[in-house]
Protein backbone atom coordinates (compact mmCIF):
# COMPACT_ATOMS: atom_id res chain seq x y z
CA UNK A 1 -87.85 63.22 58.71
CA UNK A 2 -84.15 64.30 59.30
CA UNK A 3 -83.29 66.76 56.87
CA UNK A 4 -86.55 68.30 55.79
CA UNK A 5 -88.41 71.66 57.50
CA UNK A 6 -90.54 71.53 60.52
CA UNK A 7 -94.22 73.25 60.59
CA UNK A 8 -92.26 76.27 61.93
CA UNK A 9 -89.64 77.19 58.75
CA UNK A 10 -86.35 76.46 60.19
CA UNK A 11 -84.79 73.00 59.33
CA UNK A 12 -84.88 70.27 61.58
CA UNK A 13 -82.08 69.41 63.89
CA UNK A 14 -80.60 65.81 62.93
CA UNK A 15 -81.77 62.53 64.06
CA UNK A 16 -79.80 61.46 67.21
CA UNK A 17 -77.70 58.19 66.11
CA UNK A 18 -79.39 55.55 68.26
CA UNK A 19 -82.52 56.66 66.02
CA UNK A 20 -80.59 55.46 63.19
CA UNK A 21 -79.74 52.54 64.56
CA UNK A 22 -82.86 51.64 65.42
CA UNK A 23 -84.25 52.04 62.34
CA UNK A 24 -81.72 50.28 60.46
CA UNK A 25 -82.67 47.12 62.89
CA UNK A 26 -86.39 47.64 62.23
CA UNK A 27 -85.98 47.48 58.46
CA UNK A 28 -82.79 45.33 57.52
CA UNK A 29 -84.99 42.24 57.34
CA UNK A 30 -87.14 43.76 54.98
CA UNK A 31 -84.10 45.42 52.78
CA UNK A 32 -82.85 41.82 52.38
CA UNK A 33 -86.21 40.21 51.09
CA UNK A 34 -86.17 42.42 48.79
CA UNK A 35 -82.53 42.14 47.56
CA UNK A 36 -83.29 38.90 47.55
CA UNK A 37 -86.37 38.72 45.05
CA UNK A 38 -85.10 41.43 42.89
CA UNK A 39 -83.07 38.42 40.80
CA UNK A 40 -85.93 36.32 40.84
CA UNK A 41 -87.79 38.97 39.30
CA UNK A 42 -84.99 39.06 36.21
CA UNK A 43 -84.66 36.08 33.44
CA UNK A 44 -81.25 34.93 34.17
CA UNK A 45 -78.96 34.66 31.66
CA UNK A 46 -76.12 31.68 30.55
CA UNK A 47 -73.30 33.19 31.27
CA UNK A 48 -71.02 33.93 28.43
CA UNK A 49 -68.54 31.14 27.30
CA UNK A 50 -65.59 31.30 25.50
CA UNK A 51 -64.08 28.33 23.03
CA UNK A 52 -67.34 26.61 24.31
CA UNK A 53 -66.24 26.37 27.74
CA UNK A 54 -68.65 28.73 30.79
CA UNK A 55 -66.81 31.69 32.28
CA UNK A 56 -67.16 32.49 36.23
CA UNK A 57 -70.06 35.21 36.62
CA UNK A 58 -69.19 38.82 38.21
CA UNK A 59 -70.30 38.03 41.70
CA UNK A 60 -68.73 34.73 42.71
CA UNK A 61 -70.89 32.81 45.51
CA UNK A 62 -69.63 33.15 48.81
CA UNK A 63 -71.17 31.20 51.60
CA UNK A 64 -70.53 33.69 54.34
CA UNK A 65 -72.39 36.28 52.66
CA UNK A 66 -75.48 36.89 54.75
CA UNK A 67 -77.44 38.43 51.98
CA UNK A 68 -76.28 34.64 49.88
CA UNK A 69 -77.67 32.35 51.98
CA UNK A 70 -79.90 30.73 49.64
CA UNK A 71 -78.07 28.99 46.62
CA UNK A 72 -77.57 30.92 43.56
CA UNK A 73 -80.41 29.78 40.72
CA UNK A 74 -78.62 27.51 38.38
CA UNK A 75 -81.56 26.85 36.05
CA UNK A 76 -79.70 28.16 33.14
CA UNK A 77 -77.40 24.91 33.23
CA UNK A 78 -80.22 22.57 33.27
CA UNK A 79 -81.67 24.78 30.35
CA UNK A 80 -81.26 23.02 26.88
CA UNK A 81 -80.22 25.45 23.80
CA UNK A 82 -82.53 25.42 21.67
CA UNK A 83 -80.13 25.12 18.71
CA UNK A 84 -76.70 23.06 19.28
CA UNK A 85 -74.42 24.80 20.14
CA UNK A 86 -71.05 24.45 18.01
CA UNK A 87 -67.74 24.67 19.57
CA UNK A 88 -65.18 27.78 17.95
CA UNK A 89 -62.23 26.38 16.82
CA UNK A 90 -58.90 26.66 18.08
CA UNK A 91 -56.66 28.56 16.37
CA UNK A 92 -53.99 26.34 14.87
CA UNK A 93 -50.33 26.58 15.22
CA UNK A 94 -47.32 25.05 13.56
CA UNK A 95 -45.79 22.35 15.31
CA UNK A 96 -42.06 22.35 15.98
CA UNK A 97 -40.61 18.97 16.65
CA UNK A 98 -38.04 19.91 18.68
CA UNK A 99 -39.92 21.59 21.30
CA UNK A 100 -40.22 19.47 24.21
CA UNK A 101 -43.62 20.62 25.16
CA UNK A 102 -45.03 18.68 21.83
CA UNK A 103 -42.74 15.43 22.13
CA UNK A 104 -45.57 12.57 22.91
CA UNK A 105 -44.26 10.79 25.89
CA UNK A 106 -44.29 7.11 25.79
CA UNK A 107 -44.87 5.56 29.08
CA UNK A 108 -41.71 3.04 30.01
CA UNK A 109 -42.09 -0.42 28.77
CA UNK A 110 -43.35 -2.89 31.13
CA UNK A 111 -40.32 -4.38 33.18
CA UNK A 112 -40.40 -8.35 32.01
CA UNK A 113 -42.03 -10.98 34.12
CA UNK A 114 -39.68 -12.60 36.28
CA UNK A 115 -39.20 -16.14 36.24
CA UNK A 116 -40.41 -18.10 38.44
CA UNK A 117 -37.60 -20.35 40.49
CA UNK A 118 -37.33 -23.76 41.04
CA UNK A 119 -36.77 -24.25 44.66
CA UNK A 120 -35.24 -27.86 45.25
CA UNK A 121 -36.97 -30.23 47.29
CA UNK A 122 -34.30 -31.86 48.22
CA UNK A 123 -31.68 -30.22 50.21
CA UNK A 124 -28.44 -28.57 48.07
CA UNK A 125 -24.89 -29.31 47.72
CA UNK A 126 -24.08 -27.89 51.26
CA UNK A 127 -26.55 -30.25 52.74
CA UNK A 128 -28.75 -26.97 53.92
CA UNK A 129 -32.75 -26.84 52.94
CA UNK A 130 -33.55 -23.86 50.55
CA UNK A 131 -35.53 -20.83 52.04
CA UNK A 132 -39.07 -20.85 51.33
CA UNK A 133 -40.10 -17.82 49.57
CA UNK A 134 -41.03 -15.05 51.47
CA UNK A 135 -44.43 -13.37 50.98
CA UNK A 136 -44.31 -9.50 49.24
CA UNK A 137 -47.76 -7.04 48.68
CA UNK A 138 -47.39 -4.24 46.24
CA UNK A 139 -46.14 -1.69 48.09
CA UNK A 140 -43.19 -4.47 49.21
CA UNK A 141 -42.40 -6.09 46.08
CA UNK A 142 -40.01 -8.82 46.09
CA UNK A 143 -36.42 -8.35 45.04
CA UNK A 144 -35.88 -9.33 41.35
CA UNK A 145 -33.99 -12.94 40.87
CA UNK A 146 -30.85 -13.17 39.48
CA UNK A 147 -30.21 -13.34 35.87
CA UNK A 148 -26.79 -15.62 34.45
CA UNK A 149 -27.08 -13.84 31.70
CA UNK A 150 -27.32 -10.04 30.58
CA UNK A 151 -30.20 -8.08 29.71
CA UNK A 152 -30.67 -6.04 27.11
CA UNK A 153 -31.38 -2.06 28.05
CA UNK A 154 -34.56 -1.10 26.74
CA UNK A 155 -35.27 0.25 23.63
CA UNK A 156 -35.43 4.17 23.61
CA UNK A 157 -39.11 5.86 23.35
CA UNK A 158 -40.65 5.88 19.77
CA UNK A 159 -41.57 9.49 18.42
CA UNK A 160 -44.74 10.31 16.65
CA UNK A 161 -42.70 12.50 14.30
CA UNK A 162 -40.43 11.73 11.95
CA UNK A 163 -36.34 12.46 13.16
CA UNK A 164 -34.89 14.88 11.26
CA UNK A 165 -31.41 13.87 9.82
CA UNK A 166 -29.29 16.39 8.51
CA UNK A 167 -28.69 14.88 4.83
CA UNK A 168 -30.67 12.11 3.51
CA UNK A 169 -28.77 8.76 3.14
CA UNK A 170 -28.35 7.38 0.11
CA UNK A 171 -30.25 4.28 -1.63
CA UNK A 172 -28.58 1.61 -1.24
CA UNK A 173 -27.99 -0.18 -4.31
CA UNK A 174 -27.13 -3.72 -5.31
CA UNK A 175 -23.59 -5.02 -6.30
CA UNK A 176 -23.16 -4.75 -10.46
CA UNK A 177 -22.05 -8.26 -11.39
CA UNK A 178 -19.06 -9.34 -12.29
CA UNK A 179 -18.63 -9.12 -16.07
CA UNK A 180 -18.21 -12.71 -17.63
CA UNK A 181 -15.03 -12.44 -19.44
CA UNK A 182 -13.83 -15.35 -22.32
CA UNK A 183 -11.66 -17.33 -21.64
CA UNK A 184 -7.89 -16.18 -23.37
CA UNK A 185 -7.03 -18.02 -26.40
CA UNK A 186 -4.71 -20.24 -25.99
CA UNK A 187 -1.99 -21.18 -28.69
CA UNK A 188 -1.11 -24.85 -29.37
CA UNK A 189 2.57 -23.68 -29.39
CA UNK A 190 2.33 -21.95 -25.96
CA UNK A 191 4.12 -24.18 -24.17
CA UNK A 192 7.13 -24.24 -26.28
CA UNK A 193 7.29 -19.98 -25.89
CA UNK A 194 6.85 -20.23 -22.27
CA UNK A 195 10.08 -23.07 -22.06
CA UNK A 196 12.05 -20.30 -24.82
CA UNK A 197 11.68 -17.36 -22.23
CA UNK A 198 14.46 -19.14 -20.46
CA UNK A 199 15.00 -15.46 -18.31
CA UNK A 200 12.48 -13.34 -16.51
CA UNK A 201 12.29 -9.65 -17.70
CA UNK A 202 12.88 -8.51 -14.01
CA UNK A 203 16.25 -10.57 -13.83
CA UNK A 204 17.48 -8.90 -17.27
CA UNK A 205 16.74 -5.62 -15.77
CA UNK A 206 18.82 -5.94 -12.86
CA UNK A 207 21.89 -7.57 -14.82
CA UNK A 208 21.68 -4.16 -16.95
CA UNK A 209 21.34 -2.17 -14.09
CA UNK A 210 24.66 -3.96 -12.92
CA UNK A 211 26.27 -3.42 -15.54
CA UNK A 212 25.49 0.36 -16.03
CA UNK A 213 27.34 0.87 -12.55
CA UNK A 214 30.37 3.17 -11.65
CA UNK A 215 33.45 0.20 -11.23
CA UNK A 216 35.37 2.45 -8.99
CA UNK A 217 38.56 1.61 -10.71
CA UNK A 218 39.55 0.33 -14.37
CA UNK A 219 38.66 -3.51 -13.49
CA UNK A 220 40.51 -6.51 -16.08
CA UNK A 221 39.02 -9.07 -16.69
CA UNK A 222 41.24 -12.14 -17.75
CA UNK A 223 39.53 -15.23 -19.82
CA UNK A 224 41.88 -18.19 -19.13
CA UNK A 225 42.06 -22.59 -20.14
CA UNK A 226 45.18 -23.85 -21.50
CA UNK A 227 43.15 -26.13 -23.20
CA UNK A 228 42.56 -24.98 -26.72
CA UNK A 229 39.17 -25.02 -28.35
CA UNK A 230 37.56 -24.11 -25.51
CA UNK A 231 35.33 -20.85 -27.04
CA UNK A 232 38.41 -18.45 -25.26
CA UNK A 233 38.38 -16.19 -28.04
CA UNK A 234 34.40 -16.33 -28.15
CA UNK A 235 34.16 -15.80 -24.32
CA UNK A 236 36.48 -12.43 -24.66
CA UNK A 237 34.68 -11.04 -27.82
CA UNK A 238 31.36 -11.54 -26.51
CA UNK A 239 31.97 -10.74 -22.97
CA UNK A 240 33.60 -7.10 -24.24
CA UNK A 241 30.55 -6.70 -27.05
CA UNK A 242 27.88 -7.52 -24.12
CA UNK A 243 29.18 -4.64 -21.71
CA UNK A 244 30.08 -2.67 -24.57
CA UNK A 245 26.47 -2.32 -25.95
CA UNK A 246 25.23 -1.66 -22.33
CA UNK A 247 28.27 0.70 -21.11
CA UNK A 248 28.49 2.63 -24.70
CA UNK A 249 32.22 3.15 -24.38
CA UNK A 250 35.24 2.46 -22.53
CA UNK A 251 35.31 -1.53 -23.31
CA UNK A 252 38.55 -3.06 -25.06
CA UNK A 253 39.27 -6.58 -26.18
CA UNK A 254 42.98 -7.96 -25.86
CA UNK A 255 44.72 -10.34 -27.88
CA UNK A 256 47.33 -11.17 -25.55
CA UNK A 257 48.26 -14.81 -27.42
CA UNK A 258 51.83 -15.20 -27.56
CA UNK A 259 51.59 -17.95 -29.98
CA UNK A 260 49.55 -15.93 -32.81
CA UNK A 261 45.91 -15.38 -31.51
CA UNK A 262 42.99 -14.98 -33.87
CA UNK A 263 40.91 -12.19 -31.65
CA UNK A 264 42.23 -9.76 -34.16
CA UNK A 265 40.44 -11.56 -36.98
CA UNK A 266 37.22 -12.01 -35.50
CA UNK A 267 36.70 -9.14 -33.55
CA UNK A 268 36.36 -5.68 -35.25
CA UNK A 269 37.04 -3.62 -38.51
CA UNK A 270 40.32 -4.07 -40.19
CA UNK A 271 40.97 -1.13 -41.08
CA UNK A 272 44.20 -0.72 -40.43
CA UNK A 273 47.26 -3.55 -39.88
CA UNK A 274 48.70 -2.02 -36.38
CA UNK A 275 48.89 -4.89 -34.07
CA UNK A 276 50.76 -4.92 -30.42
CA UNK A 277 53.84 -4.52 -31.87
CA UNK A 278 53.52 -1.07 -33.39
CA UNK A 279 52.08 -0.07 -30.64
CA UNK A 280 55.23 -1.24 -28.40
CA UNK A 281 57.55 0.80 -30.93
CA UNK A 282 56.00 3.92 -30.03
CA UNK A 283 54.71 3.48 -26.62
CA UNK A 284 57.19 5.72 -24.51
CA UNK A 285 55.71 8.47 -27.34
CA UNK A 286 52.16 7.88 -26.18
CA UNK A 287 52.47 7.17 -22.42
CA UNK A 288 53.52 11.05 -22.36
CA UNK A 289 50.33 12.48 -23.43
CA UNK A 290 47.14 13.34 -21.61
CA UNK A 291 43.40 13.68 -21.82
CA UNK A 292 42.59 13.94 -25.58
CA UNK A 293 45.95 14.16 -27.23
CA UNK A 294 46.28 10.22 -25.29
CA UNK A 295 43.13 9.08 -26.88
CA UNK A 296 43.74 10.32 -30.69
CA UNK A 297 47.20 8.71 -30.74
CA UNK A 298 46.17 5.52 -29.32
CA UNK A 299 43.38 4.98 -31.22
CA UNK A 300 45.51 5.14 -34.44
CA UNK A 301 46.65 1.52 -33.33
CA UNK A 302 43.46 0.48 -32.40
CA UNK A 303 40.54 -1.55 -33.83
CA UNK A 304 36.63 -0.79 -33.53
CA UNK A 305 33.75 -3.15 -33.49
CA UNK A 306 31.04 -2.59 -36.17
CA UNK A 307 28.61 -1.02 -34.34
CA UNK A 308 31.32 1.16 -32.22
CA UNK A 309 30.13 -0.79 -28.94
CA UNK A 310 34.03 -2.00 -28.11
CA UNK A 311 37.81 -1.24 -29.13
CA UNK A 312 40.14 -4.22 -30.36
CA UNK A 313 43.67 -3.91 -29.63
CA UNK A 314 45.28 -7.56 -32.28
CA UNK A 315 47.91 -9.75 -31.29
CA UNK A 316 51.21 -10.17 -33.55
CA UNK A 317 50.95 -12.99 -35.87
CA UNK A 318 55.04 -13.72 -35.64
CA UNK A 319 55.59 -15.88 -33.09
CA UNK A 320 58.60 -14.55 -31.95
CA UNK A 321 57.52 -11.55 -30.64
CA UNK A 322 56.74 -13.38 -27.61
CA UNK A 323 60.01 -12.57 -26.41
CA UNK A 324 59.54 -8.99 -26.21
CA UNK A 325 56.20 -9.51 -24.37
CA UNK A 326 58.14 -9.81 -20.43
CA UNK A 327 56.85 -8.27 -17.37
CA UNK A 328 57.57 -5.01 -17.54
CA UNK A 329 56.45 -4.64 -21.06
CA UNK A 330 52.70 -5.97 -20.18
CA UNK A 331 52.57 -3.83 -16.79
CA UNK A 332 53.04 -0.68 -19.18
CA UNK A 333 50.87 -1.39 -21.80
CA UNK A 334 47.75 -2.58 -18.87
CA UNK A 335 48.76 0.53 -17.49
CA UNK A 336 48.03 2.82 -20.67
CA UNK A 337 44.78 1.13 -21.71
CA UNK A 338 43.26 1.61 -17.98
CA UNK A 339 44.25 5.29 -18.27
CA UNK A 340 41.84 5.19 -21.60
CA UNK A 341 39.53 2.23 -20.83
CA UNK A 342 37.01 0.81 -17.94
CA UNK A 343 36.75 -2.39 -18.80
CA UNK A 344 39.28 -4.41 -20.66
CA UNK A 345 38.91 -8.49 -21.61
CA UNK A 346 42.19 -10.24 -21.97
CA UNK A 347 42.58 -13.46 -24.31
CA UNK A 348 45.12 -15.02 -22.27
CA UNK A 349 47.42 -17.99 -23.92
CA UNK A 350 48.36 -21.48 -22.88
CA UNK A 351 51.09 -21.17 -21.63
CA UNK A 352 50.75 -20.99 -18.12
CA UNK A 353 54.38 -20.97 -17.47
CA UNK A 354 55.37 -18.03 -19.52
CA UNK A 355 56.17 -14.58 -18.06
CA UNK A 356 53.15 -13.04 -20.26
CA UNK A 357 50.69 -15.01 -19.04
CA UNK A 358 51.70 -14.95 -15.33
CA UNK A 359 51.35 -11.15 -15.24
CA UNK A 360 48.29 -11.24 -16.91
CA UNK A 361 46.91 -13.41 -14.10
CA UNK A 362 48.41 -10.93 -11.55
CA UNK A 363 47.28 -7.79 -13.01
CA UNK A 364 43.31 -8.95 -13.29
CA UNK A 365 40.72 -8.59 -11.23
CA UNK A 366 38.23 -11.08 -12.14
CA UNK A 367 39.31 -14.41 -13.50
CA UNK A 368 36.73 -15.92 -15.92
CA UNK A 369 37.31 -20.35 -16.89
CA UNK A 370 36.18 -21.02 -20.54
CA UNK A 371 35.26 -24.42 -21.06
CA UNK A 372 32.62 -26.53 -22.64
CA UNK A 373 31.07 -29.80 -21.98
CA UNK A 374 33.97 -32.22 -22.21
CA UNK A 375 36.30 -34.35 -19.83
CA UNK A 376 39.81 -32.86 -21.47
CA UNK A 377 38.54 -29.59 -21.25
CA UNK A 378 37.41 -29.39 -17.56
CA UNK A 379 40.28 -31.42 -16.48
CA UNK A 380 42.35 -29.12 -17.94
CA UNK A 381 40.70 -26.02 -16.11
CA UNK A 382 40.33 -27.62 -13.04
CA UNK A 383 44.73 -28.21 -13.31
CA UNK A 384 44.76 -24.81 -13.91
CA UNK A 385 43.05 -23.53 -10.59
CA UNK A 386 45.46 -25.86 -8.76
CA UNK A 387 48.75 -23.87 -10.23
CA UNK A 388 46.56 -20.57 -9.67
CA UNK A 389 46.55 -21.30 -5.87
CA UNK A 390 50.20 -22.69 -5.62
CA UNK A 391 50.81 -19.68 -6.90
CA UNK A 392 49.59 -17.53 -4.45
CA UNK A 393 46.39 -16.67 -6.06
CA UNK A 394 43.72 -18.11 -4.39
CA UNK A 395 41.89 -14.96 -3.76
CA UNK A 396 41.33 -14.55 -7.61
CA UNK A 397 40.17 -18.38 -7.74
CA UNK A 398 37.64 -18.13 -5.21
CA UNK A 399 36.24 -15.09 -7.33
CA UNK A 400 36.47 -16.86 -10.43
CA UNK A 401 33.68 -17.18 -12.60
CA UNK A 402 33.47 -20.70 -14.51
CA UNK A 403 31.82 -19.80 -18.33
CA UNK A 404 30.37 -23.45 -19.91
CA UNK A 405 29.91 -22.66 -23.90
CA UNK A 406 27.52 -25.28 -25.74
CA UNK A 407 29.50 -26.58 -28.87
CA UNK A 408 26.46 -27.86 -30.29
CA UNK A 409 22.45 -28.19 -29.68
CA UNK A 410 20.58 -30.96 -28.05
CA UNK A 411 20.86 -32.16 -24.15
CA UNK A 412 24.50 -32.48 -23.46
CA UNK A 413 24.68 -35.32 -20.71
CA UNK A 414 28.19 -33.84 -18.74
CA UNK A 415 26.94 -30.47 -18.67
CA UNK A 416 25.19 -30.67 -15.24
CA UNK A 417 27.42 -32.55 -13.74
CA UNK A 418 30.51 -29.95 -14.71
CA UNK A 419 28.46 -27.13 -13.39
CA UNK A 420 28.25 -29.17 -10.05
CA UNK A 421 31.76 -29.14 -9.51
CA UNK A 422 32.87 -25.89 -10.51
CA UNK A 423 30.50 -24.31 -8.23
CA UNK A 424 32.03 -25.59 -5.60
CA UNK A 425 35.57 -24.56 -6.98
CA UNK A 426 34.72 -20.63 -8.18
CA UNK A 427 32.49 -18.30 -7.19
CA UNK A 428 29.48 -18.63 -10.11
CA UNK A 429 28.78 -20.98 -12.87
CA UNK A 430 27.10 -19.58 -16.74
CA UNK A 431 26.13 -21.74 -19.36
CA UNK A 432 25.91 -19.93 -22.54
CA UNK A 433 23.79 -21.82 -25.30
CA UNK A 434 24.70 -23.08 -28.83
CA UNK A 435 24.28 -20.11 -31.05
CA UNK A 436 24.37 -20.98 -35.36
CA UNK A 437 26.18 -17.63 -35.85
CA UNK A 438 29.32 -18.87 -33.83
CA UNK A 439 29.80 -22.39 -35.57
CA UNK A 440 31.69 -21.24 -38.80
CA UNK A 441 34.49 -19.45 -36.84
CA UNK A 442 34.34 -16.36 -38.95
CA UNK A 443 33.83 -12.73 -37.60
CA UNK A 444 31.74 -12.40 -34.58
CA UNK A 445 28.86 -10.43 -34.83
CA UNK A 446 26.86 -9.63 -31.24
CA UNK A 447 23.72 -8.44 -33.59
CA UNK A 448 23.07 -11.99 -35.13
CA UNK A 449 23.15 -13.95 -32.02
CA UNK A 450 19.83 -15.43 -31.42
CA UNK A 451 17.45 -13.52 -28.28
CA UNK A 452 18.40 -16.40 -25.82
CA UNK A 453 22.05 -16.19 -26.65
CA UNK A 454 22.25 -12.83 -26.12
CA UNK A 455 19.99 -12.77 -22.65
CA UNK A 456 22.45 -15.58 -21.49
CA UNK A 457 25.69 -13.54 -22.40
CA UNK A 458 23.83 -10.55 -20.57
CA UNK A 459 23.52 -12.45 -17.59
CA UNK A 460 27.38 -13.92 -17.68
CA UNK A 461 28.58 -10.57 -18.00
CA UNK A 462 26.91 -9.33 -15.31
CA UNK A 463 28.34 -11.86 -12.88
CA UNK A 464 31.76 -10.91 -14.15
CA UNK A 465 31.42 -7.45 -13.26
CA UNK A 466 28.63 -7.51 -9.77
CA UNK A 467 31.95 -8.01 -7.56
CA UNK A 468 33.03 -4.09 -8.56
CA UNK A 469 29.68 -2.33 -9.13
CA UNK A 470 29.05 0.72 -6.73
């Protein structure tokens, strides 16, 4: 009625409010009956799902809703489709290993069962009973028992994926074998070589490398028995030809014989006759000149080996010039050939109480005993060291160097024994071996001496001269 016109034409004044009230208590009962049947009246509908899983409807139930106090219909869930329904798929999406929210975690291994412990009956070493085992539950469990020995850790979790490694490792191949190699021929004369190669190749190397040294000083060396026969003249020839073919130059061989030595015979080219004497007749001449003017003149009176290796100063063949041969003569001439020569190899005499020889001895610096295999021979070398240290000379004897020549092939029964004592009389011992090319006595030739003659001679020489290398 509010709102409209009365019978009269003018509108009608407003409803008071407790009208309003009271007729919103007179018909709210009715209003909710038929709220209430209006959704009875409409087919309900299944609510719509998403990746086959029901969504929550628009109007949530709420149990303090007067108007809800009925339960909402839920036919629709007991509703069968009448097709089956299929599921959507979920969209798929690359897996990345290393993100943690795809690693599969395995569940820690089950901790081992503990073993059960023998309690003794009887009582223990400290004559108390064991404790009886007290009783645990699960939420209490009992403390674990000791272990003697260590445990393990436990293995880390497995992955469902493979690890990724930053390089692949390499197959692992088997060992090649070993190639089978045949065995080396061996020659029915083998062991005769391996007895001929008397001296390693190392041990030749370093008596080269000795003898290539600086000396410091012009050293002579003096080759002394006064037993004849005794390879003296050999010993100095060979000795100079030796270091000559190592050195090059500088070597000279001495025939200082007073009583007509043979060096100059055997030892170099005769091309000229000059001997010591000529050279004596003209020596205050020669010991005024220097540098190459010295070496020109002097080698007018000299002789050369064959192959150039050494120089050859000869002895006179008159006896009498022996005389002229006294101190002062042989300090002048030693001191011209050091002032041309390194090394220089003196064939002494026998003599041993003569002036010559007696300087010679006093003017060396290495004394070198030739001798061979025989009683007269060492006796007569070992009487010779005695006068030597009378003398005053025993520093050259202990230095000496004892040189055994072969005279012939074959075992020689004295030659070990000889050795024996001279090493306990001079400072080393060589034995040289019997060499063809020596036995006729004609000129000595270092080429044609046979391989093992020559490594011996190496090796003698090289004792001779170790005492001065730098």
């Amino acid at each position: 009625m509010d709102g409209t016109e009365t019978g009269w034409g003018r509108p009608a004044e407003p409803a008071p409010r407790w009208r309003a009230l009271l007729d919103r208590a007179r018909h709210g009962a009715r209003a909710a009956a038929e709220e209430s049947a209006e959704p009875e009246q409409e087919a309900p509908q299944a609510p719509p799902q998403q990746f086959g899983q029901p969504l929550p409807t628009r109007r949530p139930y709420n149990p303090l809703d007067p108007r809800s106090q009925q339960p909402p219909d839920r036919s629709f869930e007991q509703r069968a489709p009448e097709q089956p329904f299929e599921p959507r798929p979920m969209p798929q999406r690359p897996i990345n290993p290393l993100d943690p929210r795809h690693q599969v975690r395995q569940p820690p291994p089950p901790p081992p069962a503990p073993v059960p412990q023998q309690l003794p009956a009887e009582p223990n070493g400290n004559g108390r009973r064991a404790a009886p085992e007290q009783p645990h539950s699960f939420f209490s469990p009992a403390p674990a028992p000791a272990r003697s020995t260590p445990v393990a850790p436990p293995a880390p979790p497995q992955r469902d994926y493979p690890q990724i490694r930053a390089s692949a490792a390499a197959p692992v191949r088997p060992p090649a074998p070993a190639p089978v190699l045949a065995p080396a021929p061996t020659s029915p004369a083998g062991a005769r070589i391996e007895w001929r190669q008397t001296e390693p190749a190392g041990e030749m190397d370093r008596a080269v490398a000795v003898l290539r040294r600086k000396l410091g000083k012009p050293r002579v060396l003096a080759f002394a028995n006064p037993k004849g026969g005794v390879h003296k003249t050999t010993a100095t020839v060979l000795a100079a030809a030796t270091i000559g073919s190592v050195r090059g130059r500088g070597v000279l061989a001495w025939d200082d014989n007073e009583l007509r030595g043979t060096l100059g015979l055997r030892a170099g080219s005769a091309r000229h006759a000059r001997t010591i004497k000529h050279l004596l007749a003209d020596l205050m001449q020669i010991e005024n000149l220097h540098g190459d003017g010295l070496l020109s003149e002097l080698d007018a009176y000299l002789r050369h080996a064959s192959d150039g290796s050494y120089d050859v100063l000869a002895g006179e063949e008159n006896p009498r010039f022996a005389q002229r041969l006294d101190q002062g003569t042989v300090r002048r001439v030693m001191d011209l050939l050091r002032r041309t020569h390194d090394v220089i190899c003196v064939d002494t005499g026998n003599n041993v109480e003569s002036v010559n020889w007696q300087t010679v001895m006093r003017q060396a610096d290495q004394l070198v005993i030739t001798t061979v295999p025989r009683e007269d021979a060492a006796f007569t070398a070992d009487w010779m060291l005695d006068v030597l240290d009378e003398s005053g000379m025993g520093d050259l004897v202990a230095n000496a160097v004892t040189l055994i020549s072969c005279p012939s092939p074959g075992p020689l029964p004295m030659l070990a024994d000889f050795a024996k004592h001279f090493a306990t009389r001079t400072r080393a011992v060589a034995v040289v071996p019997y060499d063809p090319s020596l036995e006729v006595g004609s000129s000595i030739e270092y080429q044609e001496l046979q391989p093992e003659t020559k490594q011996a001679w190496l090796k003698a020489a090289s004792l001779m001269i170790e005492p001065f290398a730098e």
